[in-house]
PDB file of N, CA and C in Angstrom:
ATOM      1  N   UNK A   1     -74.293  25.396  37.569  1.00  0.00           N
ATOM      2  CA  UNK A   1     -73.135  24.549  37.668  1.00  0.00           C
ATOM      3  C   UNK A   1     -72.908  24.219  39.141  1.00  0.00           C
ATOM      4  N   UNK A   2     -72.666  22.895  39.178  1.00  0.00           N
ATOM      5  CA  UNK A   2     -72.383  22.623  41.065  1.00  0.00           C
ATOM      6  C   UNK A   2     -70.684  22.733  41.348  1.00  0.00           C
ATOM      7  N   UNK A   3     -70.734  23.008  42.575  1.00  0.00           N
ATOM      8  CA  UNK A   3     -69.229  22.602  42.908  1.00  0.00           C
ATOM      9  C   UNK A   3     -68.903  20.924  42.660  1.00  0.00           C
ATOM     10  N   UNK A   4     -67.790  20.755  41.574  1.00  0.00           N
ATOM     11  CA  UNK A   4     -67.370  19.289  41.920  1.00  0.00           C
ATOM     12  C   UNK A   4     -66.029  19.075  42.761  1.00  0.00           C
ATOM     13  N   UNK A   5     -65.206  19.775  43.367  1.00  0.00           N
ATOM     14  CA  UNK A   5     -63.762  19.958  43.481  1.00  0.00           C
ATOM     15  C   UNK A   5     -63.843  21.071  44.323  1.00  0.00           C
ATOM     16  N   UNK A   6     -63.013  21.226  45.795  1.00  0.00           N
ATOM     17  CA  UNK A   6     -62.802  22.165  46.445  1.00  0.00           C
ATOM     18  C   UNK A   6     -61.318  22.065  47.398  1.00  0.00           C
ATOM     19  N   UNK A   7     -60.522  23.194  47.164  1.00  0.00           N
ATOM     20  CA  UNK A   7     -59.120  22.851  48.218  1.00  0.00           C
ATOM     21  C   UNK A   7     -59.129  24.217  48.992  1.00  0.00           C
ATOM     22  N   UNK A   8     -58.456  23.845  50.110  1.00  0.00           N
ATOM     23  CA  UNK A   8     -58.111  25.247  50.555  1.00  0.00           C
ATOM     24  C   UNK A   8     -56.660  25.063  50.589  1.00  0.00           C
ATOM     25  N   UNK A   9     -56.193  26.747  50.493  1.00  0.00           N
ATOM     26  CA  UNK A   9     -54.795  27.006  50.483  1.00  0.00           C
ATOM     27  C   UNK A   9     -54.130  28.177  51.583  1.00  0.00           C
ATOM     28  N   UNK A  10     -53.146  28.088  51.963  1.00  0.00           N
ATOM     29  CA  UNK A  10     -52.643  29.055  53.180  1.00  0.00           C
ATOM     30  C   UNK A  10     -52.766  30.570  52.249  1.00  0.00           C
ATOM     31  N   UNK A  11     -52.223  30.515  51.333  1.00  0.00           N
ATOM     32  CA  UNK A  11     -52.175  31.829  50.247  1.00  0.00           C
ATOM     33  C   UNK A  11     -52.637  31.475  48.933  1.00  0.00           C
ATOM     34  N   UNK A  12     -53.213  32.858  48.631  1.00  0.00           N
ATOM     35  CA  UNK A  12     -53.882  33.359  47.653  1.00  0.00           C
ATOM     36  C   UNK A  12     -53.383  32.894  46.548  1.00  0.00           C
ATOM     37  N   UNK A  13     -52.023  33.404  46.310  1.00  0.00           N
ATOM     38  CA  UNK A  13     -51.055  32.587  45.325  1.00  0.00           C
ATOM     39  C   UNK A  13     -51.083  31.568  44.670  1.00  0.00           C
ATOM     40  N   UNK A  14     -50.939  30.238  45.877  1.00  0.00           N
ATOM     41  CA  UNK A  14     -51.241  29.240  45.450  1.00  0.00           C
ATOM     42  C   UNK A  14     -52.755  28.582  44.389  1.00  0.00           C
ATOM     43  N   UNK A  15     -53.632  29.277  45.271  1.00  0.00           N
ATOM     44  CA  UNK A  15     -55.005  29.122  44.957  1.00  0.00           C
ATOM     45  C   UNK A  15     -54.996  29.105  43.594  1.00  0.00           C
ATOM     46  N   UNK A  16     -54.983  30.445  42.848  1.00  0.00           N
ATOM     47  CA  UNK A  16     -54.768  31.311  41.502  1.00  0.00           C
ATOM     48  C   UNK A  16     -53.465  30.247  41.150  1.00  0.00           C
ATOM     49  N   UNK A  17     -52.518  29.914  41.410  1.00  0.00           N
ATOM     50  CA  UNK A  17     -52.078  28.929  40.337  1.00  0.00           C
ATOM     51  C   UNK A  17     -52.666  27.853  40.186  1.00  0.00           C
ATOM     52  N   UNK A  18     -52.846  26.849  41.057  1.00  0.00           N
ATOM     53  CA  UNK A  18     -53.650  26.031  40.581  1.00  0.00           C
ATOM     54  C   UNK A  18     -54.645  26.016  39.863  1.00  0.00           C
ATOM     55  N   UNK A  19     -55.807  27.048  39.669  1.00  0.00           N
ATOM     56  CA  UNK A  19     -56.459  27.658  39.148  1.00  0.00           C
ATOM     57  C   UNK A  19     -56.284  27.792  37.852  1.00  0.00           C
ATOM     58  N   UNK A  20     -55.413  28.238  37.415  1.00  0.00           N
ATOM     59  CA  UNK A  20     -54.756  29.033  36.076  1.00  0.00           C
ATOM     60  C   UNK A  20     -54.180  27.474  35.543  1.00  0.00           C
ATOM     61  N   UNK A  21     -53.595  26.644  36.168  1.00  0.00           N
ATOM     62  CA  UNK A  21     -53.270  25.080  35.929  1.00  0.00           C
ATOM     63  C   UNK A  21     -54.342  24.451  35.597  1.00  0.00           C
ATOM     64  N   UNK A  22     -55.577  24.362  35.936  1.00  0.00           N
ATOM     65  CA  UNK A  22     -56.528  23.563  35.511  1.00  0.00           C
ATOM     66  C   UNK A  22     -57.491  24.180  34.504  1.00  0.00           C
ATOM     67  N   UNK A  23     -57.351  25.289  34.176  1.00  0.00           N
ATOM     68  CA  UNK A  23     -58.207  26.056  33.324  1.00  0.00           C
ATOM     69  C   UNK A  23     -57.154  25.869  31.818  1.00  0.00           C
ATOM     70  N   UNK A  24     -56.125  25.242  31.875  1.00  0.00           N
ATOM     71  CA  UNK A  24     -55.147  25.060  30.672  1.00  0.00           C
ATOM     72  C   UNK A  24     -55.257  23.528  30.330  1.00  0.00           C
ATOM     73  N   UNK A  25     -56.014  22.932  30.894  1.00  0.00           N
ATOM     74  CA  UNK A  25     -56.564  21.176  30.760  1.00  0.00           C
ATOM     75  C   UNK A  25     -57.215  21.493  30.030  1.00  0.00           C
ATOM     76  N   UNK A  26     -57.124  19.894  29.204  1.00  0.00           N
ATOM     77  CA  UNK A  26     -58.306  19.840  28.199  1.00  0.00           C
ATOM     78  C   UNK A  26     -59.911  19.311  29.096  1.00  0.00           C
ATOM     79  N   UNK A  27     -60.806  19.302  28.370  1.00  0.00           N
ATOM     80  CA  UNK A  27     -61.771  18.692  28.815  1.00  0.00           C
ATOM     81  C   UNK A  27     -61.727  17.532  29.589  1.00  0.00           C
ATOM     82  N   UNK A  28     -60.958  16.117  28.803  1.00  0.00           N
ATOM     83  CA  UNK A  28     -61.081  14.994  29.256  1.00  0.00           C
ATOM     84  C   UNK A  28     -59.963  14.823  30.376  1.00  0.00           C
ATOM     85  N   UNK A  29     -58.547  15.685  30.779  1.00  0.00           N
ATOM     86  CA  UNK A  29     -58.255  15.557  31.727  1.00  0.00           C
ATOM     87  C   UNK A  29     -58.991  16.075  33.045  1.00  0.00           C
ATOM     88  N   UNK A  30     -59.894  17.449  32.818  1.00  0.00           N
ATOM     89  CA  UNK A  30     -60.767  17.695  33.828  1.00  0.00           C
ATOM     90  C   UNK A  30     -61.491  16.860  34.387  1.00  0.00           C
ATOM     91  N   UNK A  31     -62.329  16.526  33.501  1.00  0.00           N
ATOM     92  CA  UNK A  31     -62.944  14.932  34.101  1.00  0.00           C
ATOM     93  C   UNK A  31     -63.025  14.386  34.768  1.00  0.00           C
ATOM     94  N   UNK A  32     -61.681  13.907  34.521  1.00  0.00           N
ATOM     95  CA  UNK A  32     -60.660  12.435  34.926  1.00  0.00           C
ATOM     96  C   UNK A  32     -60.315  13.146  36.249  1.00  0.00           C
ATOM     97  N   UNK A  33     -60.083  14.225  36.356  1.00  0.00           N
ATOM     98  CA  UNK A  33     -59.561  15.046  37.791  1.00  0.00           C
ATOM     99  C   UNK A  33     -60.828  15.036  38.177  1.00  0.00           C
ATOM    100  N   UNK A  34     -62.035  15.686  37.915  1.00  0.00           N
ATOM    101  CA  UNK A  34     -63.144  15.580  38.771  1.00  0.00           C
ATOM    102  C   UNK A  34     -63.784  14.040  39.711  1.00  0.00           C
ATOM    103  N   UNK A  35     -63.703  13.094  38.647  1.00  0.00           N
ATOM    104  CA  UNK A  35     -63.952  11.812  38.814  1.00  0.00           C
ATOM    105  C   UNK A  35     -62.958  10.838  39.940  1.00  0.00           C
ATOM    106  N   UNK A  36     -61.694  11.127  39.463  1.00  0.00           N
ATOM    107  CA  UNK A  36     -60.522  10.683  40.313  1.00  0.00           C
ATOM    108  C   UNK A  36     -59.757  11.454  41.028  1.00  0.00           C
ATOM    109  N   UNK A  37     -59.465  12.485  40.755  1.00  0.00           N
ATOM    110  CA  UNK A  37     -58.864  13.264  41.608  1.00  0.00           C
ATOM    111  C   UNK A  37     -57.127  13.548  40.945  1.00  0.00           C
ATOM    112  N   UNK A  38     -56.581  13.661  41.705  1.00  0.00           N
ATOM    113  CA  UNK A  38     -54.830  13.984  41.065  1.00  0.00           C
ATOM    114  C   UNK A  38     -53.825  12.553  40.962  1.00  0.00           C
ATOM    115  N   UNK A  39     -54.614  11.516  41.174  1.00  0.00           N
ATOM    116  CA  UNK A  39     -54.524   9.936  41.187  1.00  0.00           C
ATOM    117  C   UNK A  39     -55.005   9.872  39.271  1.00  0.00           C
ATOM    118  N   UNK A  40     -55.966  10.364  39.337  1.00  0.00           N
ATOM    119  CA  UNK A  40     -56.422   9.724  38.062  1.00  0.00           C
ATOM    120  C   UNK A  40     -55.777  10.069  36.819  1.00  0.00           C
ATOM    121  N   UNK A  41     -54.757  11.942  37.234  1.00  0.00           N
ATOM    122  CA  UNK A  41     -54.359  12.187  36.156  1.00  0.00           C
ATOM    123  C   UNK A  41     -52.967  11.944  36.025  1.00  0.00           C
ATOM    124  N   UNK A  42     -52.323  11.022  36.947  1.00  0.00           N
ATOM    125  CA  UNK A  42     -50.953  10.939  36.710  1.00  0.00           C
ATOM    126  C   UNK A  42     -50.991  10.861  35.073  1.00  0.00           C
ATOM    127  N   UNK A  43     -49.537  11.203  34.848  1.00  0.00           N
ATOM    128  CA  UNK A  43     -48.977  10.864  33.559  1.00  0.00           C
ATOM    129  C   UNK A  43     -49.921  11.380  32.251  1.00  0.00           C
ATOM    130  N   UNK A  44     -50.475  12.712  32.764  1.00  0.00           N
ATOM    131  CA  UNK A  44     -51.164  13.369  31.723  1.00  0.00           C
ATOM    132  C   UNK A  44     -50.793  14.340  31.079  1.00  0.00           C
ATOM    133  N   UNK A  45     -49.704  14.622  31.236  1.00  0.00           N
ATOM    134  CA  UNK A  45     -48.274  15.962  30.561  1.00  0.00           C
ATOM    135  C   UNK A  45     -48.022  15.186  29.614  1.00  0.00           C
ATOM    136  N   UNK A  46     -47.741  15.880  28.620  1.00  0.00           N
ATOM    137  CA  UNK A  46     -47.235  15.834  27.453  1.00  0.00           C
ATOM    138  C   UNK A  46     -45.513  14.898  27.454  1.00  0.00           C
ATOM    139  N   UNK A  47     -45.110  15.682  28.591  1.00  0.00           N
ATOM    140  CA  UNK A  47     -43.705  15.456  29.007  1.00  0.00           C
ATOM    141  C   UNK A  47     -43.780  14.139  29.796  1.00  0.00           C
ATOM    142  N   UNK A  48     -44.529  13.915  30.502  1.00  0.00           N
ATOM    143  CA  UNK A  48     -44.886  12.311  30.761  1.00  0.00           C
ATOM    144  C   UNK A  48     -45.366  11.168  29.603  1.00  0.00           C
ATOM    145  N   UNK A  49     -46.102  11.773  29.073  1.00  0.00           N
ATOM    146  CA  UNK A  49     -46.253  10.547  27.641  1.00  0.00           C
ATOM    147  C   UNK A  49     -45.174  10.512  26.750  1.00  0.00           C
ATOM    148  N   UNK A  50     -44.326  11.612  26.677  1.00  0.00           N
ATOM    149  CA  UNK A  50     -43.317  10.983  25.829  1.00  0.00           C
ATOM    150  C   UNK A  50     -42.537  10.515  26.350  1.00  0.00           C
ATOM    151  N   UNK A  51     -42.094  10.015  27.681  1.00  0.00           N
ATOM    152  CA  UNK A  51     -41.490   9.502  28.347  1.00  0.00           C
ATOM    153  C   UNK A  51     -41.831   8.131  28.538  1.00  0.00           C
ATOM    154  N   UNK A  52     -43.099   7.304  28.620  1.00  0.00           N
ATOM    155  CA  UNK A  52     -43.809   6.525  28.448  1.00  0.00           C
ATOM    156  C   UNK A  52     -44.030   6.137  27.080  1.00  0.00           C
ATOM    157  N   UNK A  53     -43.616   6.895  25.608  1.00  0.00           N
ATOM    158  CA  UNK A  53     -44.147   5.966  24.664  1.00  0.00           C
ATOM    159  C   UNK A  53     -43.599   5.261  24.135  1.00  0.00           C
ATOM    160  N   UNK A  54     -43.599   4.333  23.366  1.00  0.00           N
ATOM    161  CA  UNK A  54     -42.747   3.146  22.602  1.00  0.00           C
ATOM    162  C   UNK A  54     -42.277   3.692  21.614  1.00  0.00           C
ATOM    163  N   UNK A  55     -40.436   3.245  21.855  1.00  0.00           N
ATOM    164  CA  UNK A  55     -39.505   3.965  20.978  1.00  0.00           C
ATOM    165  C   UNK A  55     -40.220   3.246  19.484  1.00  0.00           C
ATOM    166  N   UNK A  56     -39.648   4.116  18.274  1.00  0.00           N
ATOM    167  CA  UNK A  56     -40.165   4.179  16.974  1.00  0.00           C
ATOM    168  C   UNK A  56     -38.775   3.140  16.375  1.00  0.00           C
TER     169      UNK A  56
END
């Protein structure tokens, strides 16, 4: 497996959350983060699409 994605962080902390945040993505938002970056996944929460969908 290659590295696609690398950040550095002042603390450990941070690191391991983000971490633990992207390991709870599905496949196709990983992707989309590998490919685009944190641009590509705006509006990929659950809590963002229902905010965005067309009232019923």
């Amino acid at each position: 497996m290659d590295l696609v994605w690398f950040a550095e962080f002042e603390r450990i902390d941070e690191a391991f959350g983000l971490e633990k945040r992207i390991q709870g993505w599905s496949h196709a938002k990983r992707q989309a983060f590998i490919e685009g970056g944190f641009d590509a996944i705006k509006g990929w929460s659950v809590r963002e699409r229902a905010l965005h969908a067309p009232s019923r």
